[in-house]
C-alpha atoms as a PDB file:
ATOM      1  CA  UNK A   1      31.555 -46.979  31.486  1.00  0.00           C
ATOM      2  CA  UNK A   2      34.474 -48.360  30.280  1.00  0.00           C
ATOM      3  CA  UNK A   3      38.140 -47.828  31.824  1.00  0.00           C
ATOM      4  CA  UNK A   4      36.620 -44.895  33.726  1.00  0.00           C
ATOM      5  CA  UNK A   5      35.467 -42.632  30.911  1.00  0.00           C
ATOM      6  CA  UNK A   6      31.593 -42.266  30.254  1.00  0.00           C
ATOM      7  CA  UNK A   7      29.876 -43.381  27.110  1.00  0.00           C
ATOM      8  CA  UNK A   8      27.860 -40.606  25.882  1.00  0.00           C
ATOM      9  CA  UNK A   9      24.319 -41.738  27.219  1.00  0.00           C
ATOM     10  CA  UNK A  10      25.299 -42.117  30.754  1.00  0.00           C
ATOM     11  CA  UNK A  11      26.999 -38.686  30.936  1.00  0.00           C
ATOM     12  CA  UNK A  12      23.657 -37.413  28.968  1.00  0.00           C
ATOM     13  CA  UNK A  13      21.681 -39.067  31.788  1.00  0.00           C
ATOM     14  CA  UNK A  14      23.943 -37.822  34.588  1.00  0.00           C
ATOM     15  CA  UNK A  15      24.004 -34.561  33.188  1.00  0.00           C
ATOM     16  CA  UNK A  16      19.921 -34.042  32.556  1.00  0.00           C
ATOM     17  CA  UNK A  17      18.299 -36.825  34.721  1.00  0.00           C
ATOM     18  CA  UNK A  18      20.170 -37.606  37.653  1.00  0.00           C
ATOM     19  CA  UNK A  19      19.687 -34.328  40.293  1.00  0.00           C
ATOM     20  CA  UNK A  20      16.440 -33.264  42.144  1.00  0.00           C
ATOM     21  CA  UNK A  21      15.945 -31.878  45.153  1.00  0.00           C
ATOM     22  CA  UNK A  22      12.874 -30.270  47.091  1.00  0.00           C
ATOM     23  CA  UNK A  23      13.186 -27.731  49.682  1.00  0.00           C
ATOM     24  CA  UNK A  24      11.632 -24.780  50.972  1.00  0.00           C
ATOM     25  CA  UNK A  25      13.931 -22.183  51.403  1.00  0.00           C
ATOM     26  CA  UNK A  26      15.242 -19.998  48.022  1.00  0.00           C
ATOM     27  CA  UNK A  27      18.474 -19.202  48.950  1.00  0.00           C
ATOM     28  CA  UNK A  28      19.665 -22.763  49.104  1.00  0.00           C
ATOM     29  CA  UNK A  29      17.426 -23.335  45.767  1.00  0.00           C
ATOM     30  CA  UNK A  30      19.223 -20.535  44.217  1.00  0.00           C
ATOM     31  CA  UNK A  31      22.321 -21.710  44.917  1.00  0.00           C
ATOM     32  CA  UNK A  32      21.615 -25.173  43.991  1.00  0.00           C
ATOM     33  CA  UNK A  33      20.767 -23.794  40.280  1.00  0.00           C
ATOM     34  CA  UNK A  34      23.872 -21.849  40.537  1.00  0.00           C
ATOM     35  CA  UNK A  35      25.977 -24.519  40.696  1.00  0.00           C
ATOM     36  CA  UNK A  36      24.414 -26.698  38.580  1.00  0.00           C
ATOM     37  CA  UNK A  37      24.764 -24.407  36.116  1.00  0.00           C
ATOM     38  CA  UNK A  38      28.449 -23.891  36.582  1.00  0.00           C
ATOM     39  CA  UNK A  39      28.675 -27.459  36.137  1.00  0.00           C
ATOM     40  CA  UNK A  40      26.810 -27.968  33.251  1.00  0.00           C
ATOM     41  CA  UNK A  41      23.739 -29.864  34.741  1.00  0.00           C
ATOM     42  CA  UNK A  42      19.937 -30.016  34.582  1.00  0.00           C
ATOM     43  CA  UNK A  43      19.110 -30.677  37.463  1.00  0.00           C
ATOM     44  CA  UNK A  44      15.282 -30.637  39.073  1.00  0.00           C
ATOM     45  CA  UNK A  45      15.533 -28.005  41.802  1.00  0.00           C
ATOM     46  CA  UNK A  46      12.076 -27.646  43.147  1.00  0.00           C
ATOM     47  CA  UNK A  47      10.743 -24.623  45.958  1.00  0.00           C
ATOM     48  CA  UNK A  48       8.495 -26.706  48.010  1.00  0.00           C
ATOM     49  CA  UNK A  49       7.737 -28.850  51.032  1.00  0.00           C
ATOM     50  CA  UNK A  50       9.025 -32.913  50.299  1.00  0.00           C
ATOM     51  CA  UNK A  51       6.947 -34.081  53.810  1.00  0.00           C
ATOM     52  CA  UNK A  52       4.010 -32.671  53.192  1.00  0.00           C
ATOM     53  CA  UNK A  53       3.123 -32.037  49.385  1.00  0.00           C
ATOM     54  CA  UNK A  54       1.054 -34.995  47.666  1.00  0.00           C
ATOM     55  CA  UNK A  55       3.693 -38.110  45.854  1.00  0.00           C
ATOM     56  CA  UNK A  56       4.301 -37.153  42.468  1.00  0.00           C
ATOM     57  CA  UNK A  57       4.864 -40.709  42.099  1.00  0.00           C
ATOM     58  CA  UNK A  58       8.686 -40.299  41.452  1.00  0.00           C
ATOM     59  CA  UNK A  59      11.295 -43.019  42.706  1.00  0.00           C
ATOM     60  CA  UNK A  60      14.814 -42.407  43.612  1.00  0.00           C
ATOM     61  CA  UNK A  61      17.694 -44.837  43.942  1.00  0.00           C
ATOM     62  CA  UNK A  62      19.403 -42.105  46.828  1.00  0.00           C
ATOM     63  CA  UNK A  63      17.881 -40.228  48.838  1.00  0.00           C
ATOM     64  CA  UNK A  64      19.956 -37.000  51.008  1.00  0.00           C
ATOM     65  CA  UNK A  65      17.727 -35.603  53.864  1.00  0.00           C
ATOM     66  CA  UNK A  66      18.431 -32.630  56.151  1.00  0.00           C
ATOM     67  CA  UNK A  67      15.622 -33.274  58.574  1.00  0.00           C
ATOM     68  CA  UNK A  68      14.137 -30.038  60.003  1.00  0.00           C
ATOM     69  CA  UNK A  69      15.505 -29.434  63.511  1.00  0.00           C
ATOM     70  CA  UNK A  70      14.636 -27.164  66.192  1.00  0.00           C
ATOM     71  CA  UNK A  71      11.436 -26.012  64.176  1.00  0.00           C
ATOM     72  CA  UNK A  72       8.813 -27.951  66.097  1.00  0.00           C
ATOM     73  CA  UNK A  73       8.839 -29.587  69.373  1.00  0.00           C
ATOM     74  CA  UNK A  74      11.914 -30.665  71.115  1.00  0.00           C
ATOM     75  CA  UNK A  75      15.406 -29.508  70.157  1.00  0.00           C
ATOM     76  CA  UNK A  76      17.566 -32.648  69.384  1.00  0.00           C
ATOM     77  CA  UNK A  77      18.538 -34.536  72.041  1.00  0.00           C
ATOM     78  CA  UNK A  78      20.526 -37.605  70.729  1.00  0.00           C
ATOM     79  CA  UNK A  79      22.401 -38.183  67.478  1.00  0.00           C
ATOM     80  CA  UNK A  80      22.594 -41.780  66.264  1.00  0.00           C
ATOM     81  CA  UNK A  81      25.576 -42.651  64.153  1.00  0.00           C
ATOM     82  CA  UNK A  82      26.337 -45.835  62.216  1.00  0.00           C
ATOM     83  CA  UNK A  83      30.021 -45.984  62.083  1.00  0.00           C
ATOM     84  CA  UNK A  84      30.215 -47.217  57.617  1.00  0.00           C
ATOM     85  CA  UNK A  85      34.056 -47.163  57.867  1.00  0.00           C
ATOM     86  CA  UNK A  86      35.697 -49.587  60.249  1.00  0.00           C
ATOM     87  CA  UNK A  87      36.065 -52.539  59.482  1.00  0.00           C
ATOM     88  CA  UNK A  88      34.055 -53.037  56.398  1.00  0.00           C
ATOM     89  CA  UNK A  89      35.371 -54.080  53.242  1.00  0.00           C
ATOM     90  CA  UNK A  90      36.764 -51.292  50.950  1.00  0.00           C
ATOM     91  CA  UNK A  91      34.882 -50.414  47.741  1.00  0.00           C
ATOM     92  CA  UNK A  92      36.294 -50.101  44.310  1.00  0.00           C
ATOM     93  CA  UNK A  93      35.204 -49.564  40.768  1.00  0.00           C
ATOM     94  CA  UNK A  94      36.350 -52.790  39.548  1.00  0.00           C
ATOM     95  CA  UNK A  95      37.087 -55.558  41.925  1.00  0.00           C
ATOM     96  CA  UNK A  96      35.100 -54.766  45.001  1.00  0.00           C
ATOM     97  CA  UNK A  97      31.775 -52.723  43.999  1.00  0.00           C
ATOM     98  CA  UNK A  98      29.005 -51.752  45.704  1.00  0.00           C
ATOM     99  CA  UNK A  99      26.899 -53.941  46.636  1.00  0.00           C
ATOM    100  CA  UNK A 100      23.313 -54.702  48.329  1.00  0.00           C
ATOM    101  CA  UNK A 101      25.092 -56.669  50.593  1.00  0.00           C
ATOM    102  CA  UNK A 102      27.367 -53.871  52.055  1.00  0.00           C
ATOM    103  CA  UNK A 103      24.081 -52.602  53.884  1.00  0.00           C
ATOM    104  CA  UNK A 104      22.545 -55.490  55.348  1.00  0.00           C
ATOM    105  CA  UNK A 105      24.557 -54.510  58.715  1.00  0.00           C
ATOM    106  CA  UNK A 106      22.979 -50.874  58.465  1.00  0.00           C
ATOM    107  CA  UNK A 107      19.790 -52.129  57.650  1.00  0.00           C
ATOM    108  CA  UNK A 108      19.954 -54.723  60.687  1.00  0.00           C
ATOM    109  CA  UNK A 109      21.152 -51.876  62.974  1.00  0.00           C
ATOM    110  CA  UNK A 110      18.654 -49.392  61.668  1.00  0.00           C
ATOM    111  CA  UNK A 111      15.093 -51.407  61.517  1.00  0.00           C
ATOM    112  CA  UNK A 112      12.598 -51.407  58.661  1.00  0.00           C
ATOM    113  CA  UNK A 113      10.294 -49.293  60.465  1.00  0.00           C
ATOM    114  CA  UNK A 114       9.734 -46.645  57.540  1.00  0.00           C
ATOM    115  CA  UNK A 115       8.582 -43.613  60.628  1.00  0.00           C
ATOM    116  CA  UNK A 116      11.867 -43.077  61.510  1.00  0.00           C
ATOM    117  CA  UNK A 117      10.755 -40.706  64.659  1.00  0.00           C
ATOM    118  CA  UNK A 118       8.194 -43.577  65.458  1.00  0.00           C
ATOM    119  CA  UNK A 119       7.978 -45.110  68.436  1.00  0.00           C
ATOM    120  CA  UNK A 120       8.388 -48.502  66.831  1.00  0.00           C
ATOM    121  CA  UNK A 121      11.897 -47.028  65.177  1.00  0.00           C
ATOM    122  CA  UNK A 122      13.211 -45.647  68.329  1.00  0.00           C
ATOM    123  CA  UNK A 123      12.453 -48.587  70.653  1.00  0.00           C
ATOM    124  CA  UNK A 124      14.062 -50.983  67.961  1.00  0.00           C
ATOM    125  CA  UNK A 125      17.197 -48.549  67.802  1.00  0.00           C
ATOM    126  CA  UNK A 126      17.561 -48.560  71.577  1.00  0.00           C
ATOM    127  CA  UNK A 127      17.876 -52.271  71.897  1.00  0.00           C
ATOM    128  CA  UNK A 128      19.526 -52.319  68.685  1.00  0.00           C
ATOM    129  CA  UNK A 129      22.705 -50.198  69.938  1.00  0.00           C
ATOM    130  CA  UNK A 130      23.189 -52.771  72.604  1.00  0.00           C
ATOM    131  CA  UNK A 131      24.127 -55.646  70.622  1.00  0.00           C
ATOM    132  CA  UNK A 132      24.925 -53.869  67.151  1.00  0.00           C
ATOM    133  CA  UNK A 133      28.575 -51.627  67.792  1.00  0.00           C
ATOM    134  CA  UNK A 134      28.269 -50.142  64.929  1.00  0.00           C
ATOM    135  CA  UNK A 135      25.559 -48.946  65.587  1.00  0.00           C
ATOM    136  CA  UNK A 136      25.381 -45.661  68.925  1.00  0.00           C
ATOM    137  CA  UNK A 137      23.794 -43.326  69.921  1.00  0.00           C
ATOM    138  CA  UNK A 138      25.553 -39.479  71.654  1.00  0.00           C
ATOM    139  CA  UNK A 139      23.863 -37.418  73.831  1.00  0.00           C
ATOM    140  CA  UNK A 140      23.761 -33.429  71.981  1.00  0.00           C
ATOM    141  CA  UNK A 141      26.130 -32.410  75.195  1.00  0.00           C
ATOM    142  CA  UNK A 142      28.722 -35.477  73.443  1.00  0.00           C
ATOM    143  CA  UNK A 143      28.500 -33.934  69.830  1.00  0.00           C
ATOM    144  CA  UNK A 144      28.694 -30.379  71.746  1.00  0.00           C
ATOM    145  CA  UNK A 145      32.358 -31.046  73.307  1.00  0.00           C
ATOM    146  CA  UNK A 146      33.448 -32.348  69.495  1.00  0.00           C
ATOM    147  CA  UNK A 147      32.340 -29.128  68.602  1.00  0.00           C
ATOM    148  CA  UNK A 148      29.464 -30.601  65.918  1.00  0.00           C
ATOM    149  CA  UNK A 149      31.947 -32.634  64.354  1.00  0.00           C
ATOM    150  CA  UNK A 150      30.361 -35.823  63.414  1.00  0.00           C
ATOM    151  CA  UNK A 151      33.269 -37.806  62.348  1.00  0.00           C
ATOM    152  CA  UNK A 152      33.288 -39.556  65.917  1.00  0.00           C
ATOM    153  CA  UNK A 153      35.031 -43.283  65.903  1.00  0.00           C
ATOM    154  CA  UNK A 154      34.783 -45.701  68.636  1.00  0.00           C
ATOM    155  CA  UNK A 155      35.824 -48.943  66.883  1.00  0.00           C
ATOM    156  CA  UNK A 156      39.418 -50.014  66.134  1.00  0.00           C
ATOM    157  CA  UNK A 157      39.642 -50.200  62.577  1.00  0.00           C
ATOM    158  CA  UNK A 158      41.446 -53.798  61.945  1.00  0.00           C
ATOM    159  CA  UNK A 159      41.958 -52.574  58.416  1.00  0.00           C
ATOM    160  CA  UNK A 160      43.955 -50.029  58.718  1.00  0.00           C
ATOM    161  CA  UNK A 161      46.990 -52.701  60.391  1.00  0.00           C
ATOM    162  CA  UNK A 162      46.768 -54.894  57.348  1.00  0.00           C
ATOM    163  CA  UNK A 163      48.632 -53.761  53.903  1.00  0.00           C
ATOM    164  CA  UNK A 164      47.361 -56.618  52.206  1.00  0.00           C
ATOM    165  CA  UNK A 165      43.803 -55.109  51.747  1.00  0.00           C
ATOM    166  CA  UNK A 166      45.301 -51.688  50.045  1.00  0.00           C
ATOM    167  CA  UNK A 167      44.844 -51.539  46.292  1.00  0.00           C
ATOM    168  CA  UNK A 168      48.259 -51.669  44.539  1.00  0.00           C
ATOM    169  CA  UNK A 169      50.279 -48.432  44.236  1.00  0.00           C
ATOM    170  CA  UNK A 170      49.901 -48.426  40.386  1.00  0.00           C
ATOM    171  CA  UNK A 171      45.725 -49.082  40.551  1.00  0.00           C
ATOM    172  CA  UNK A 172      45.125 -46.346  42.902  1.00  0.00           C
ATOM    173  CA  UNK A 173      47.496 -44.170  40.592  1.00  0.00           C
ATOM    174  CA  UNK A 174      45.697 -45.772  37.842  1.00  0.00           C
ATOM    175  CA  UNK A 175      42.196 -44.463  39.573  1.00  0.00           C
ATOM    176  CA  UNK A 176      43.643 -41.179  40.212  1.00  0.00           C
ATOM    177  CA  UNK A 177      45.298 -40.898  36.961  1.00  0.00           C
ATOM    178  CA  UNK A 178      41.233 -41.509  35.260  1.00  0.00           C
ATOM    179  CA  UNK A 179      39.871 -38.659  38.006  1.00  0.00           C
ATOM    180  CA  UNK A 180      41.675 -36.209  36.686  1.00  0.00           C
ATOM    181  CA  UNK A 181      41.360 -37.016  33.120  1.00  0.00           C
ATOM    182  CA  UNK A 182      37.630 -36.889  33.584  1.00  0.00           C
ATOM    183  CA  UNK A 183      38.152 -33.780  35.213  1.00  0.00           C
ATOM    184  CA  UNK A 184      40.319 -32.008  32.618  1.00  0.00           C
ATOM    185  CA  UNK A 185      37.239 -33.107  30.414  1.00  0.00           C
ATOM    186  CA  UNK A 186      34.412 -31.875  31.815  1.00  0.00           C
ATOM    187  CA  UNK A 187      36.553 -28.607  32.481  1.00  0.00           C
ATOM    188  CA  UNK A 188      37.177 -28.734  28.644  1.00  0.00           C
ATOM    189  CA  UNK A 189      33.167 -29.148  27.733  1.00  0.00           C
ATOM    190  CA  UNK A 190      32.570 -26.253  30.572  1.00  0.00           C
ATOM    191  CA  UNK A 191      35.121 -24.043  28.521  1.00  0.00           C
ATOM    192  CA  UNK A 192      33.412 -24.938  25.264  1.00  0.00           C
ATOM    193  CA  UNK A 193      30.274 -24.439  26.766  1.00  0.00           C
ATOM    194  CA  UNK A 194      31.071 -20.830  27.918  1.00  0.00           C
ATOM    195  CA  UNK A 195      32.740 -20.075  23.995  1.00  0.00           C
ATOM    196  CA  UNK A 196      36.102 -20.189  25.182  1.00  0.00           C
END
C-alpha cells in the first residue's frame, strides 16, 4: 500500500482471500453472501458448527466470535470488559501502527489459558481485575440498567486533555481525504461490475 491506495495484489487478496466465517444459522449465512456480494467479495461463508466440527487445519490472523448464550446451562451472569481506549496510545497508518506490543496489557489482563470458560481462565480473571483497571468485570443487572450498551468507561482518559497527541489538522484531512477516494473507487469497480 502506498499513500493509502492498494496495489493490485493486496486488493485481489482482500477481495478473494481475506473473509470466512462459520456459523450455523442460514439467515445470517445468507445475509453474509448478500453483502459480500454487494461489495464485490469472495468471501468463505460456511453453514456449520466452528466448536465442534473436526480442524480443517486453517489459521487466521483475527478471529470475531459471538459465543452462544443462553443455549446451554446458565444464562450469563457477568460481562468482562477490557477498556482498549483510555489511555493507550493512538494508532495510525503511518507513524504509530499496530503493533504486538499494543496487546501485551490485554494479554496480561486476559491469561493464556486457551478454555476461556475454564476454571483456570476464570480464577486468573478474578484476581486479575483486582490489580489490572483495565481490566472489570459487570454483573448482567449493571449491563441491564445501560440498557445492553457495552460502551461502559470507568477510567479517565488522560488523552483526551492533551492536544499534543492529536494528528495534525491537515494529516487527519489527509487520511480522510484517501477514505473517500478509496471509496469513490471501489463504488466505481461496483458500478462497472454491475455494467453501469
Amino acid at each position: 500500500m502506498e499513500g493509502g491506495i492498494l496495489f493490485q495484489e493486496d486488493a485481489e487478496r482482500i477481495r478473494k482471500w481475506t473473509y470466512y466465517t462459520t456459523g450455523l444459522a442460514s439467515r445470517p449465512r445468507r445475509l453474509a453472501l448478500m453483502n459480500l456480494l454487494l461489495h464485490v467479495i469472495e468471501g468463505k461463508v460456511h453453514l456449520g458448527d466452528s466448536l465442534y466440527e473436526p480442524d480443517t487445519g486453517e489459521r487466521f490472523g483475527v478471529v470475531l466470535t459471538n459465543p452462544p448464550s443462553g443455549t446451554e446451562g446458565r444464562p450469563t451472569e457477568h460481562v468482562w470488559i477490557y477498556d482498549a481506549r483510555s489511555n493507550i496510545p493512538s494508532i495510525t497508518t503511518k507513524e504509530r501502527p499496530l503493533t504486538p506490543e499494543h496487546f501485551a496489557k490485554s494479554e496480561a489482563c486476559y491469561g493464556d489459558d486457551p478454555v476461556v470458560f475454564g476454571i483456570n481462565a476464570i480464577e486468573h480473571r478474578e484476581k486479575t481485575a483486582q490489580r489490572c483497571e483495565w481490566f472489570r468485570k459487570f454483573h448482567i443487572s449493571e449491563i441491564k440498567e445501560q440498557n445492553y450498551n457495552l460502551d461502559i468507561f470507568w477510567l479517565k482518559d488522560e488523552s483526551l486533555e492533551d492536544a499534543e497527541d492529536l494528528p495534525e489538522p491537515e494529516d487527519l484531512a489527509s487520511d480522510a481525504l484517501t477514505h473517500l477516494e478509496a471509496a469513490v473507487d471501489e463504488l466505481q469497480e461496483a458500478l462497472r461490475f454491475f455494467g453501469k
